[in-house]
C-alpha atoms as a PDB file:
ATOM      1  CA  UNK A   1       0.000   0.000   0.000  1.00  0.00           C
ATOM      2  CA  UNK A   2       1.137   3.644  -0.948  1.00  0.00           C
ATOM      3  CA  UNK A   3       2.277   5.267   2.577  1.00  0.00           C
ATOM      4  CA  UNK A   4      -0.613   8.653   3.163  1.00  0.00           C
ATOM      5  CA  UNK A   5       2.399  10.988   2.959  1.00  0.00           C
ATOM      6  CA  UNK A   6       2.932  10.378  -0.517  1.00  0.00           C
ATOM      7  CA  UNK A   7       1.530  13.783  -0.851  1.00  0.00           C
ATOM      8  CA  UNK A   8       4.761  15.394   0.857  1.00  0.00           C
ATOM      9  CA  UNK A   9       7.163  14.131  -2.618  1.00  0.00           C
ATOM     10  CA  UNK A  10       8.152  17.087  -3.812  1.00  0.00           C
ATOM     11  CA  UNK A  11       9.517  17.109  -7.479  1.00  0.00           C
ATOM     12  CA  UNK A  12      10.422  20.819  -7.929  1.00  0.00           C
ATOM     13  CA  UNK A  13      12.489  20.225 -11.285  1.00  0.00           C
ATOM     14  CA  UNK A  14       9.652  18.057 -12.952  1.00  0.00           C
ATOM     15  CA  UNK A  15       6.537  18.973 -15.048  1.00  0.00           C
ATOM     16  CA  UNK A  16       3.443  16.872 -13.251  1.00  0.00           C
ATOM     17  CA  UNK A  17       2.108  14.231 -16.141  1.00  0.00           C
ATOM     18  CA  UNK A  18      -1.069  15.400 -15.932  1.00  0.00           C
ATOM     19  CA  UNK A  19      -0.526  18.423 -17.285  1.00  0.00           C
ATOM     20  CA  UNK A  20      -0.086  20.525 -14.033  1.00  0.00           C
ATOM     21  CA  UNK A  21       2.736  22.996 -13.021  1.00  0.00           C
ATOM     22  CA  UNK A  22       4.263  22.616  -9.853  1.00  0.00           C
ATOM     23  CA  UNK A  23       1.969  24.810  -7.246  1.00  0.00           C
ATOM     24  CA  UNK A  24      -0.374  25.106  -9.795  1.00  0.00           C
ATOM     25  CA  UNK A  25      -4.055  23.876 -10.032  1.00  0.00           C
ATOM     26  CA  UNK A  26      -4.888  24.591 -13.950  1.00  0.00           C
ATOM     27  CA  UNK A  27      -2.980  22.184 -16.454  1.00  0.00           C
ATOM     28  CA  UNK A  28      -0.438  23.440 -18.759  1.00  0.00           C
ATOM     29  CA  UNK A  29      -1.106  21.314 -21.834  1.00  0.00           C
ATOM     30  CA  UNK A  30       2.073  22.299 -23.756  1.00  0.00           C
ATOM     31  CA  UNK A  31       4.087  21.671 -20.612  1.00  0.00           C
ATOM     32  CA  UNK A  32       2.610  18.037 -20.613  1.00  0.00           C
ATOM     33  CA  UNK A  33       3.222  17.994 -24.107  1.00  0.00           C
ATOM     34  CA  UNK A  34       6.928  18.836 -23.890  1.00  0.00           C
ATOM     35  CA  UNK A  35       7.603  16.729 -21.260  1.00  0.00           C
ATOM     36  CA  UNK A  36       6.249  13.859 -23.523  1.00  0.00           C
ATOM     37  CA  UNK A  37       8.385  15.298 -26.394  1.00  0.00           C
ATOM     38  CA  UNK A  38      11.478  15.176 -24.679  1.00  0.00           C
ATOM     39  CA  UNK A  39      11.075  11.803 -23.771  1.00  0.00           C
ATOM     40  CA  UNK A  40      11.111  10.478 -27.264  1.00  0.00           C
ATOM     41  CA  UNK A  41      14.650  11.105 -27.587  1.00  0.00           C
ATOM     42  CA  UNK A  42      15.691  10.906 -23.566  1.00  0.00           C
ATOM     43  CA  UNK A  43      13.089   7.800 -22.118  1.00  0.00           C
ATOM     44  CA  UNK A  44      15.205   7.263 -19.239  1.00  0.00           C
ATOM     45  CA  UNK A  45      13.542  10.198 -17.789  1.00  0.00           C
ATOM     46  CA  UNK A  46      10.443   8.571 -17.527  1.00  0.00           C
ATOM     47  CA  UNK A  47      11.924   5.905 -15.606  1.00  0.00           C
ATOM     48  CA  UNK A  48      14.028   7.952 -13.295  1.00  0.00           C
ATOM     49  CA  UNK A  49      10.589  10.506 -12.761  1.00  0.00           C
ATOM     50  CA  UNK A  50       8.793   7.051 -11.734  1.00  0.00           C
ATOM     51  CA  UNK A  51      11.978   6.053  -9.735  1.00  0.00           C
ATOM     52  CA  UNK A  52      11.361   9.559  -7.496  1.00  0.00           C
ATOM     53  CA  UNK A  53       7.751   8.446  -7.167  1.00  0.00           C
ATOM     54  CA  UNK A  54       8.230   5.273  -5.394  1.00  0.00           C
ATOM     55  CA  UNK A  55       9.660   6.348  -1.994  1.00  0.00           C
ATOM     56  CA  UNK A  56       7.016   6.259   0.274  1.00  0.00           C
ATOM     57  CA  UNK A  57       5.875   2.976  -0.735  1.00  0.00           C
ATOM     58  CA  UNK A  58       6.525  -0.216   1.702  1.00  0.00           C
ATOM     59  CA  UNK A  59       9.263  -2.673   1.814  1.00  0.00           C
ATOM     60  CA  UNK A  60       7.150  -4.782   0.663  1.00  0.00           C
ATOM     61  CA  UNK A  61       5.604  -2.432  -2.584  1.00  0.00           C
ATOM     62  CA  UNK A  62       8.860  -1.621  -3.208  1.00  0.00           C
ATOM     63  CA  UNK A  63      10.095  -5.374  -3.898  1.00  0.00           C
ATOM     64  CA  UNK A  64       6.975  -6.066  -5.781  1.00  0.00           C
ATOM     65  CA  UNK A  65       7.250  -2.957  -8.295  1.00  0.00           C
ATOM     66  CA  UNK A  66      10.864  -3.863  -9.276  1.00  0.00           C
ATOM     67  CA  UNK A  67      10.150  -6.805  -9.635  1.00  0.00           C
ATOM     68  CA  UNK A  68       8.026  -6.076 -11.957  1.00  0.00           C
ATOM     69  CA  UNK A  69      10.310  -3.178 -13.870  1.00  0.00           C
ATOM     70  CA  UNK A  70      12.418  -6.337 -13.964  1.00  0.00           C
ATOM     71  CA  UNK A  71      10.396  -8.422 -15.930  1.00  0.00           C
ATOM     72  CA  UNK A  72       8.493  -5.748 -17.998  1.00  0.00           C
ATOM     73  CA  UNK A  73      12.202  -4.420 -19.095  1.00  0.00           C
ATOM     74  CA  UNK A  74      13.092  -7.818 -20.095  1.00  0.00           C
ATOM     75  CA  UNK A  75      10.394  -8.304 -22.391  1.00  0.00           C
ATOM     76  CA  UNK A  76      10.047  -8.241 -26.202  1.00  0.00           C
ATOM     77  CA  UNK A  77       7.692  -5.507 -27.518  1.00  0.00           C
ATOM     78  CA  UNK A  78       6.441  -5.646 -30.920  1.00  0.00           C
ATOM     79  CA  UNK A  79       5.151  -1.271 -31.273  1.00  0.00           C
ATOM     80  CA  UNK A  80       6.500  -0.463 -34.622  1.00  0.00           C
ATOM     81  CA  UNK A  81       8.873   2.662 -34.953  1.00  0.00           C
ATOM     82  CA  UNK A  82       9.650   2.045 -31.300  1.00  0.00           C
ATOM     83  CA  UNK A  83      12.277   0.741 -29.450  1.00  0.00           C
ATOM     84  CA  UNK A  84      11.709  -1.021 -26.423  1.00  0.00           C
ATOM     85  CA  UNK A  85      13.201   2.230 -24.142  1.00  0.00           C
ATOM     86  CA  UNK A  86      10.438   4.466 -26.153  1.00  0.00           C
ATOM     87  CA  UNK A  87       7.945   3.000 -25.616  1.00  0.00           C
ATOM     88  CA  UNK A  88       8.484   1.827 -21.924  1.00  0.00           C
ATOM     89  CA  UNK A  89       8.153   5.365 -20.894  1.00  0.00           C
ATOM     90  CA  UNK A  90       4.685   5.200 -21.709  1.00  0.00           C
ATOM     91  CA  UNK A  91       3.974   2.789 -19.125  1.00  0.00           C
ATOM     92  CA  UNK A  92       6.581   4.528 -16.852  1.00  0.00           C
ATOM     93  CA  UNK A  93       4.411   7.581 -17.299  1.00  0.00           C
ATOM     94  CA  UNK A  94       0.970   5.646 -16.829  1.00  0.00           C
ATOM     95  CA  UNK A  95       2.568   4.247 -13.324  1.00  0.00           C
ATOM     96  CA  UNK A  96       3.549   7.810 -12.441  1.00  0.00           C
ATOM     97  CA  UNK A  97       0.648   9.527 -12.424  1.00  0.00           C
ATOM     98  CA  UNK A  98      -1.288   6.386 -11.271  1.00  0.00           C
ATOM     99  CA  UNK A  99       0.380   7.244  -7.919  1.00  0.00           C
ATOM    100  CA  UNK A 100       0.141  10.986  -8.441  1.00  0.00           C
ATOM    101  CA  UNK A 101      -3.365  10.625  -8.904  1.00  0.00           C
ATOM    102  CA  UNK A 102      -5.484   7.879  -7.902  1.00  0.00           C
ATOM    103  CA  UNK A 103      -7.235   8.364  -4.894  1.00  0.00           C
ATOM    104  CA  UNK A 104      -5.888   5.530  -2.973  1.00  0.00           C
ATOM    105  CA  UNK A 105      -2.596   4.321  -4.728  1.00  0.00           C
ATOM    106  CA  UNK A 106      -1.749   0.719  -4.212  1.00  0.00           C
ATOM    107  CA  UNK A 107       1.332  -1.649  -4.970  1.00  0.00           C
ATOM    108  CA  UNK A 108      -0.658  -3.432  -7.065  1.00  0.00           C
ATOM    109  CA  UNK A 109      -2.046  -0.365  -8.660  1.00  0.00           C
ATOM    110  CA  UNK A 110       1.374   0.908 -10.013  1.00  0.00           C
ATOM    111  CA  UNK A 111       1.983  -2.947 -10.973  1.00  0.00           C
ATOM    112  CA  UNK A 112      -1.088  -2.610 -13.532  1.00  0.00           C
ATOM    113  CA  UNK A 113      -0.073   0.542 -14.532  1.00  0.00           C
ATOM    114  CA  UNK A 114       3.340  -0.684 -15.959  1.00  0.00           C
ATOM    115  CA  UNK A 115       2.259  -3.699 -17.494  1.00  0.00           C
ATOM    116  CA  UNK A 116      -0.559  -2.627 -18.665  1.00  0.00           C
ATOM    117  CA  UNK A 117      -0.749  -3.074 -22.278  1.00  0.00           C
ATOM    118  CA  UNK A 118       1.555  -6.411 -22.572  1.00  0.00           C
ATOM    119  CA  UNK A 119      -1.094  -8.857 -23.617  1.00  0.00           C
ATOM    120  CA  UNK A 120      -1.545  -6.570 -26.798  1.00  0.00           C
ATOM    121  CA  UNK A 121       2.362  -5.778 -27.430  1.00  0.00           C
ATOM    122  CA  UNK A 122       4.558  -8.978 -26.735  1.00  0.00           C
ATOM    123  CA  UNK A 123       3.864 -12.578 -26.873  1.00  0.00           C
ATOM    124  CA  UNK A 124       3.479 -12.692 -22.752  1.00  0.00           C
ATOM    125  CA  UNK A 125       0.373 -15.219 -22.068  1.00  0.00           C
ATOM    126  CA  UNK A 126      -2.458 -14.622 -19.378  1.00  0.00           C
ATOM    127  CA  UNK A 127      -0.487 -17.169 -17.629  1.00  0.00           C
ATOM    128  CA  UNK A 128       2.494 -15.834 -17.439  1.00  0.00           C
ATOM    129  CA  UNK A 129       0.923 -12.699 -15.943  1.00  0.00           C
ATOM    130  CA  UNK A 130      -0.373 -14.263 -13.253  1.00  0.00           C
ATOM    131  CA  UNK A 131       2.755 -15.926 -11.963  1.00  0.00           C
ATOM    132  CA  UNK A 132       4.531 -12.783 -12.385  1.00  0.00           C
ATOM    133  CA  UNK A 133       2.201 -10.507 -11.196  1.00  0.00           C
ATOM    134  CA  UNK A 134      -0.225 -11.753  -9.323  1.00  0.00           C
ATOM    135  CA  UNK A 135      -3.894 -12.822  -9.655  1.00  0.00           C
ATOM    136  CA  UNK A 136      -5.561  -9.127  -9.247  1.00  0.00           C
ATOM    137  CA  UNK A 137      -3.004  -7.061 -11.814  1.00  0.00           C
ATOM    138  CA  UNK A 138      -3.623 -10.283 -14.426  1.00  0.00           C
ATOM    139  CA  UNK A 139      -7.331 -10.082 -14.045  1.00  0.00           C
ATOM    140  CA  UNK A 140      -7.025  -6.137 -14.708  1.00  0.00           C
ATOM    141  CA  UNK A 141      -4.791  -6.372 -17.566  1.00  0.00           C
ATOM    142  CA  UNK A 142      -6.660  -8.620 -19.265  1.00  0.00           C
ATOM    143  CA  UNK A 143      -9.906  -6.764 -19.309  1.00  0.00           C
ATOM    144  CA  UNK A 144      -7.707  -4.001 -20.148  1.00  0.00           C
ATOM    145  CA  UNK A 145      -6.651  -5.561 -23.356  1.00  0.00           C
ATOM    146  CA  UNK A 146      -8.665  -4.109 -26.400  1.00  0.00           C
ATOM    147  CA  UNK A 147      -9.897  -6.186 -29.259  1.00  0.00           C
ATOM    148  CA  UNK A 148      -8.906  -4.008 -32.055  1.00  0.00           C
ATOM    149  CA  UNK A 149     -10.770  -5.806 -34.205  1.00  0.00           C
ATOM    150  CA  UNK A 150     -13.904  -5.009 -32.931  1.00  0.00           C
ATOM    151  CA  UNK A 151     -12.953  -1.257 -31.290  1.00  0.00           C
ATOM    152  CA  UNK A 152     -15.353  -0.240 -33.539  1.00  0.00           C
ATOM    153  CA  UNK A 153     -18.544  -1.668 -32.790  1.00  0.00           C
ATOM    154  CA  UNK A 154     -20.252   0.306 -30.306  1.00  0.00           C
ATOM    155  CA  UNK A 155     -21.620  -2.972 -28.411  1.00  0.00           C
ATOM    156  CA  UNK A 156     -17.944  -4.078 -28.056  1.00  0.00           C
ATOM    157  CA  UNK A 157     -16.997  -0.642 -26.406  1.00  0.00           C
ATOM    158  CA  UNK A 158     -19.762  -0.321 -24.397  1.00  0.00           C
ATOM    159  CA  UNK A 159     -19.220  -4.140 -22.878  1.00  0.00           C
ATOM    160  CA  UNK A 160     -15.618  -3.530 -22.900  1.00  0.00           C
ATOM    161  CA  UNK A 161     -16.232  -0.096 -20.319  1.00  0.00           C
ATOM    162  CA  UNK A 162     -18.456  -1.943 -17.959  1.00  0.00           C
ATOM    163  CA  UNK A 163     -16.169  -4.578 -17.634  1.00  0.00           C
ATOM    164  CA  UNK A 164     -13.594  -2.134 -16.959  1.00  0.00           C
ATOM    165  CA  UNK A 165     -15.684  -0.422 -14.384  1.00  0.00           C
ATOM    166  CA  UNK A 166     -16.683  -3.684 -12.373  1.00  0.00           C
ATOM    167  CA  UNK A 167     -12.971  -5.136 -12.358  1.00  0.00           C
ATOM    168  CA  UNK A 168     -10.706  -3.652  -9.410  1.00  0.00           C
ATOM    169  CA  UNK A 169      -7.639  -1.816 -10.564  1.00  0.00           C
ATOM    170  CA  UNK A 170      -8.531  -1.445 -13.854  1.00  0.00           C
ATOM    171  CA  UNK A 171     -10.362   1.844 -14.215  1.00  0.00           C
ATOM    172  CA  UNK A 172      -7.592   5.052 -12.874  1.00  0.00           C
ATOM    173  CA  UNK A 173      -5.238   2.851 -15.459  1.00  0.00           C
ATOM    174  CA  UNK A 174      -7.694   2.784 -18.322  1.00  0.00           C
ATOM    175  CA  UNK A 175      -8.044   6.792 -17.402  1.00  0.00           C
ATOM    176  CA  UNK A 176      -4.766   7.243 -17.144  1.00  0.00           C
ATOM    177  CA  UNK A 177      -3.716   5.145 -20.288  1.00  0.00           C
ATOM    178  CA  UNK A 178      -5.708   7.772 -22.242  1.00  0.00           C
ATOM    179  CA  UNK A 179      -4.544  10.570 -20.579  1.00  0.00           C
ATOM    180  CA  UNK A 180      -1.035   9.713 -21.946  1.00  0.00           C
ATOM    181  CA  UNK A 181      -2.030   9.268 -25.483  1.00  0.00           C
ATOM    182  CA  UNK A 182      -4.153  12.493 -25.595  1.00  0.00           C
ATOM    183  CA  UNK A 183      -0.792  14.620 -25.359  1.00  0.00           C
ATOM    184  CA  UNK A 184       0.733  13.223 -28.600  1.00  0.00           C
ATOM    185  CA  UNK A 185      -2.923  12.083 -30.581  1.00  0.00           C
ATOM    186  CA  UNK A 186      -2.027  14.917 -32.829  1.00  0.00           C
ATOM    187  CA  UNK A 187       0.830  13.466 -34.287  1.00  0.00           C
ATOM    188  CA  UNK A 188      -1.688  10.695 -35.898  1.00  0.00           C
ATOM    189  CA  UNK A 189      -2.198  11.776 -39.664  1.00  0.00           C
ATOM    190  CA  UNK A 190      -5.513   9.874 -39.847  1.00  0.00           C
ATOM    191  CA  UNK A 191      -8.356  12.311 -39.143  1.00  0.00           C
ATOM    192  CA  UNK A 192     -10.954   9.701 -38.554  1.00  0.00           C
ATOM    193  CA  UNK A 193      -8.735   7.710 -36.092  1.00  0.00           C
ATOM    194  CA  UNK A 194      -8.800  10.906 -34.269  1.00  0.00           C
ATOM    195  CA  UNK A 195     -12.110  11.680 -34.743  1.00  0.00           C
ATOM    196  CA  UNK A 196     -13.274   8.308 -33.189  1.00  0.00           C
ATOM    197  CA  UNK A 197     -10.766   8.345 -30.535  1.00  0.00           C
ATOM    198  CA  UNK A 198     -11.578  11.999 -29.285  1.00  0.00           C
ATOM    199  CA  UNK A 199     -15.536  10.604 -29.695  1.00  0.00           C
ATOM    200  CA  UNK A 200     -14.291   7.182 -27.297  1.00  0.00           C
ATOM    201  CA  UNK A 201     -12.637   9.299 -25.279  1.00  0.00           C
ATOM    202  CA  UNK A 202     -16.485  11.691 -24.403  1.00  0.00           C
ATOM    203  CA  UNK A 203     -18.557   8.620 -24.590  1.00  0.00           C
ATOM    204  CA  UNK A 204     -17.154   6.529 -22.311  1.00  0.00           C
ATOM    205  CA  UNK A 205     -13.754   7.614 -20.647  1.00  0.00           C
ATOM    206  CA  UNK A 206     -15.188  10.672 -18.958  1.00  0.00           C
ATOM    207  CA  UNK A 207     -17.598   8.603 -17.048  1.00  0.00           C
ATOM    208  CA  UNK A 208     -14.938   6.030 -16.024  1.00  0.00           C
ATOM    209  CA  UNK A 209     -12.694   8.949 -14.794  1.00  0.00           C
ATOM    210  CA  UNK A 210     -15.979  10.344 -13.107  1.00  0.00           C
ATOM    211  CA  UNK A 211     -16.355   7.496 -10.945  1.00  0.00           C
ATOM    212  CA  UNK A 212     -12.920   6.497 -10.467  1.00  0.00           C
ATOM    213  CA  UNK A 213     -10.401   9.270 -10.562  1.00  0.00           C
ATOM    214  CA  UNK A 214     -11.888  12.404 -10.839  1.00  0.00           C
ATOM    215  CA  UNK A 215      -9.119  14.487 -10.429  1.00  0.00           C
ATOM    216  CA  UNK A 216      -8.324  14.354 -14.016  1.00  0.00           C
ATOM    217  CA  UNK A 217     -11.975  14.907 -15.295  1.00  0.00           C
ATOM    218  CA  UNK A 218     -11.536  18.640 -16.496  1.00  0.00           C
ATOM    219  CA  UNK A 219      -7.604  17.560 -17.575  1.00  0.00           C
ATOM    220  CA  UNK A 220      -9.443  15.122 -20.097  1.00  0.00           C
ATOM    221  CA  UNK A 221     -11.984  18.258 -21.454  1.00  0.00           C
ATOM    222  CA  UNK A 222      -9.378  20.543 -21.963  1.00  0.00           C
ATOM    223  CA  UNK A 223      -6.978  17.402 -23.654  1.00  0.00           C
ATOM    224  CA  UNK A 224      -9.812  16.775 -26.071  1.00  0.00           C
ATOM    225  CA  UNK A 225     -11.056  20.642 -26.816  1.00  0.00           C
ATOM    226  CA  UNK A 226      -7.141  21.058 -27.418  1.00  0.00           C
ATOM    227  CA  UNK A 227      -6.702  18.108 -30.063  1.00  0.00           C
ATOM    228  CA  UNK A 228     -10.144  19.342 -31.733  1.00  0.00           C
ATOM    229  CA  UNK A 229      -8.406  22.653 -31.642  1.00  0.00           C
ATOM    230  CA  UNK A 230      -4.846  21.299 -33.665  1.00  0.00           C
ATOM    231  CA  UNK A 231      -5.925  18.777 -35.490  1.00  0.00           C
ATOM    232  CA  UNK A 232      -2.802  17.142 -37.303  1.00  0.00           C
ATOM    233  CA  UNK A 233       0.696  18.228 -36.510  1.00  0.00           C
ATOM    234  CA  UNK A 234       3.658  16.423 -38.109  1.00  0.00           C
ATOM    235  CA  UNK A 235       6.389  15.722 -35.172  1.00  0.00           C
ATOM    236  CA  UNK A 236       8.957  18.097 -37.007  1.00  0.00           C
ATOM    237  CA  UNK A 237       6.232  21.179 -36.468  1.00  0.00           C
ATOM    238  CA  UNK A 238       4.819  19.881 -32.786  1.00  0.00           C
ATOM    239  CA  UNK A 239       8.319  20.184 -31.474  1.00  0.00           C
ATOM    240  CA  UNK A 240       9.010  23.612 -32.776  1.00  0.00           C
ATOM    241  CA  UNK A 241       5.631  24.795 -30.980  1.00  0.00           C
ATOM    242  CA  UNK A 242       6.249  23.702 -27.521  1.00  0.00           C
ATOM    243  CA  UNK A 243      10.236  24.886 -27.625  1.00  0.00           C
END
């Protein structure tokens, strides 16, 4: 379990993940956006920003998350135009703010939160996540896991949210999952992948976040008003606007 005084880490040289300043209470989307930037060339920040995170966790959290870095950094990831590095900052990132902002913070919260999109990128079974994890991170990972065939079909989605919603762990890493992606959905060149995702995002992400981690609610409105608002932006122009 996350210590109560997790509230007294102070990160003064950071930009918060979601989107927040330090002292400040409004979110600074091209902060977040930088931040998220940056890390594409330098991901070992994400892991040493998580690193800072982790102190006030028990002995016993402590062993369980690096246990779990362990194995998660040992695995092969199949996220094209990515190397493994890249794109573990995104679950680096998830786990951060999981602790940042969840209302109650667990050990087995943050475990979720790191691993929680390896069903869909490496070859790891349901299994496997279980021995490694634990029963209650497998269960929540593998609801997690989207059928991208059938993203589409509003029936799926809808299922695929209440099962979120009715499986512990699950929902503040759903939320938070998104929150991620919103920073950099611009960069996608397909305006009707965007278009559906900003859609997903109203119909059925708000009222996860509502229920579960509402911190983040108005973070999420101003995320999607601001990708309505840009629209496409090739990573060459993106960078030169949040220098």
């Amino acid at each position: 379990m996350v210590a109560a005084q997790r509230e007294s880490v102070v990160l003064p040289d950071w930009i918060a993940y979601a989107g927040h300043m330090a002292g400040s209470e409004e979110p600074n989307l091209v902060a977040g956006r930088a931040v998220r930037l940056r890390q594409l060339r330098r991901p070992m920040e994400a892991t040493d920003r998580f690193a800072a995170v982790l102190a006030p966790l028990n002995d016993d959290g402590k062993a369980l998350v690096e246990r779990t870095r362990s194995w998660v950094g040992a695995l092969d990831y199949h996220h094209p135009g990515q190397s493994r590095e890249t794109y573990l900052a995104h679950p680096h990132r998830v786990a951060t703010m999981y602790v940042e902002q969840a209302p109650h913070p667990t050990a087995d919260g943050i475990v979720t939160a790191l691993a929680h999109n390896v069903l869909e990128v490496t070859n790891t079974s349901e299994e496997a996540l279980v021995e490694h994890l634990g029963r209650g991170p497998a269960a929540a990972i593998s609801v997690l896991t989207v059928d991208r065939a059938r993203q589409e079909d509003p029936a799926y989605l809808r299922a695929y949210y209440q099962a979120i919603s009715e499986t512990p762990l699950a929902p503040s890493v759903k939320v938070l999952d998104k929150v991620d992606n919103l920073y950099l959905l611009c960069l996608n060149a397909n305006d009707r992948v965007r278009t559906r995702y900003l859609a997903e995002i109203e119909e059925h992400l708000i009222p996860l976040a509502r229920a579960s981690i509402p911190s983040v609610v108005p973070l999420i409105g101003a995320l999607v008003e601001d990708n309505r608002r840009l629209g496409h932006r090739p990573l060459e122009v993106l960078m030169t606007e949040v220098e």
